[in-house]
Protein backbone atom coordinates (compact mmCIF):
# COMPACT_ATOMS: atom_id res chain seq x y z
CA UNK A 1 -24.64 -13.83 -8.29
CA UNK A 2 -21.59 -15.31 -9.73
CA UNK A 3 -21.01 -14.46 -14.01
CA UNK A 4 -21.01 -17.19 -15.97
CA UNK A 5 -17.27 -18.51 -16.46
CA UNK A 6 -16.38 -18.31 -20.82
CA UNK A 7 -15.26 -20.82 -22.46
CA UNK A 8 -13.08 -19.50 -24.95
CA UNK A 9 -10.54 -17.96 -22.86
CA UNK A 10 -7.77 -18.67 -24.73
CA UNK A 11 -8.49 -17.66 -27.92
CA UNK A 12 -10.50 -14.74 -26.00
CA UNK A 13 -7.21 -13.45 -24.86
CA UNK A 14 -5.73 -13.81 -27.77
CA UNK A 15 -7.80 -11.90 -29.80
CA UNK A 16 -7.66 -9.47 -27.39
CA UNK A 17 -3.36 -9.52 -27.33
CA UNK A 18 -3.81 -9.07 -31.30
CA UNK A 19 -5.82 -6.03 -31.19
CA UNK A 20 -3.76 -3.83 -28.28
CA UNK A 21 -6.74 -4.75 -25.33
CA UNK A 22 -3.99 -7.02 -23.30
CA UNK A 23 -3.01 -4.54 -20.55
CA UNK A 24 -1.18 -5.91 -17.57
CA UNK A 25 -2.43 -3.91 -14.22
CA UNK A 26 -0.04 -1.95 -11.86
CA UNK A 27 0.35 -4.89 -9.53
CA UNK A 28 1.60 -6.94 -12.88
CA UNK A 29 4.10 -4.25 -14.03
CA UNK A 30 5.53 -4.89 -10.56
CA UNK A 31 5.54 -8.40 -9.83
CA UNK A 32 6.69 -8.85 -13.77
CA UNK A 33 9.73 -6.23 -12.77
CA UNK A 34 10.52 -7.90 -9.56
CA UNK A 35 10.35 -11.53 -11.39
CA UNK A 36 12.00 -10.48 -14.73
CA UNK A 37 9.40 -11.49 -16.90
CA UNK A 38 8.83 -9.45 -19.46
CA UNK A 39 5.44 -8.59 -21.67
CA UNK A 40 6.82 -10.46 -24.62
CA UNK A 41 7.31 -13.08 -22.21
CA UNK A 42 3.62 -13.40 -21.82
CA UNK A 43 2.59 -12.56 -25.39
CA UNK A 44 4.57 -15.75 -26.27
CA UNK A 45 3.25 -17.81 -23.87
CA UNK A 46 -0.67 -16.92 -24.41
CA UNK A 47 0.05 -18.46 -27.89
CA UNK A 48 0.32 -22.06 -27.00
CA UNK A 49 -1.29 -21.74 -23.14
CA UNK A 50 -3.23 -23.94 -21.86
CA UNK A 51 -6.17 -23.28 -19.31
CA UNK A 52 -5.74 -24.16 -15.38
CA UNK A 53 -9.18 -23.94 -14.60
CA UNK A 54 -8.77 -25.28 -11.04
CA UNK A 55 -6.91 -22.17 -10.21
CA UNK A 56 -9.64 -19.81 -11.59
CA UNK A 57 -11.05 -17.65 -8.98
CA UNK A 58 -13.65 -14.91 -8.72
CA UNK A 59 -12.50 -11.35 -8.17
CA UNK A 60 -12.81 -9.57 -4.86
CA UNK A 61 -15.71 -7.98 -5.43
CA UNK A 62 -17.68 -11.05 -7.01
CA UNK A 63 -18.67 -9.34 -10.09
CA UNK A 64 -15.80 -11.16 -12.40
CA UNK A 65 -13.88 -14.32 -13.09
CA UNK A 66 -9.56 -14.12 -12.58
CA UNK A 67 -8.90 -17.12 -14.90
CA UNK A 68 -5.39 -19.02 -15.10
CA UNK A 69 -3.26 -19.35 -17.91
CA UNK A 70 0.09 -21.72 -18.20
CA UNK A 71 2.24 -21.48 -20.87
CA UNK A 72 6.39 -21.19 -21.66
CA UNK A 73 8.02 -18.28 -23.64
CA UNK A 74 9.33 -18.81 -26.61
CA UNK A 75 12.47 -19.41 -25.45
CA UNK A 76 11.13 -22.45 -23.54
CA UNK A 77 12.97 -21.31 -19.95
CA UNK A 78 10.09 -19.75 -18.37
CA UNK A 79 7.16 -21.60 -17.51
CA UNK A 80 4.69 -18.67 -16.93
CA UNK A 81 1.03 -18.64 -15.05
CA UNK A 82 -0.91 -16.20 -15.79
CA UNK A 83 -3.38 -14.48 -14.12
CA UNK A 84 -6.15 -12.34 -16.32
CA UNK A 85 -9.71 -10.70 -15.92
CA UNK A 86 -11.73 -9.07 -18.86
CA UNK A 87 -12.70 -5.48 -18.22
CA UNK A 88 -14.62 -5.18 -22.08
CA UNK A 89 -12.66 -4.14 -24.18
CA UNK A 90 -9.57 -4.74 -22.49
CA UNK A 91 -8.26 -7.81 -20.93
CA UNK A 92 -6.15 -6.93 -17.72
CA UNK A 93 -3.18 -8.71 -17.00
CA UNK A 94 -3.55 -9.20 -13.11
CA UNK A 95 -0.53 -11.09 -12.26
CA UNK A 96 2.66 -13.64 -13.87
CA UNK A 97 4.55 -16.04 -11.98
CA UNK A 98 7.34 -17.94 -13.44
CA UNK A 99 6.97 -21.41 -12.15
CA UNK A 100 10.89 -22.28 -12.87
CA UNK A 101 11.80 -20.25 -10.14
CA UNK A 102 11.54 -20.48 -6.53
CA UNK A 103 9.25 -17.07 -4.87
CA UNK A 104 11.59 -15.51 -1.86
């Protein structure tokens, strides 16, 4: 059975930025290295985010809920989607694409 999605994601994630629970994942570290995004990158973005539900998927193994985030850094030249699960207490930064730039 499928967990109910939240509805606060947003401020959900924030909260959890605020407090040190934001962790990106290994797969994130790497994707974020090979995309030169950085974690401040994301921090800045979560801030004024908004939610792209349609791209919200359940994990793998069913027992979750990998919601999408959109939002641009502070510097305004990277438009970022992210991708995040909550593990209580952490939230886990799964992945971060940069939607400026093209994916070789």
């Amino acid at each position: 059975m499928m967990p109910t999605k939240r509805d606060n994601v947003i401020a959900d994630v924030i909260y959890s930025l605020e407090r040190g629970h934001l962790v990106p994942t290994f797969h994130a570290q790497e994707q974020m290295k090979k995309r030169n995004i950085l974690l401040s990158d994301i921090e800045e973005a979560l801030y004024q985010a908004q939610r792209e539900e349609a791209k919200d998927k359940p994990t793998d193994d069913g027992k979750a809920w990998k919601y999408a985030l959109r939002g641009l850094n502070e510097a305004g030249d990277k438009d970022l989607r992210i991708i995040v699960v909550f593990a209580n207490p952490k939230v886990l930064i799964i992945t971060a694409i940069d939607k400026n730039k093209k994916e070789d």
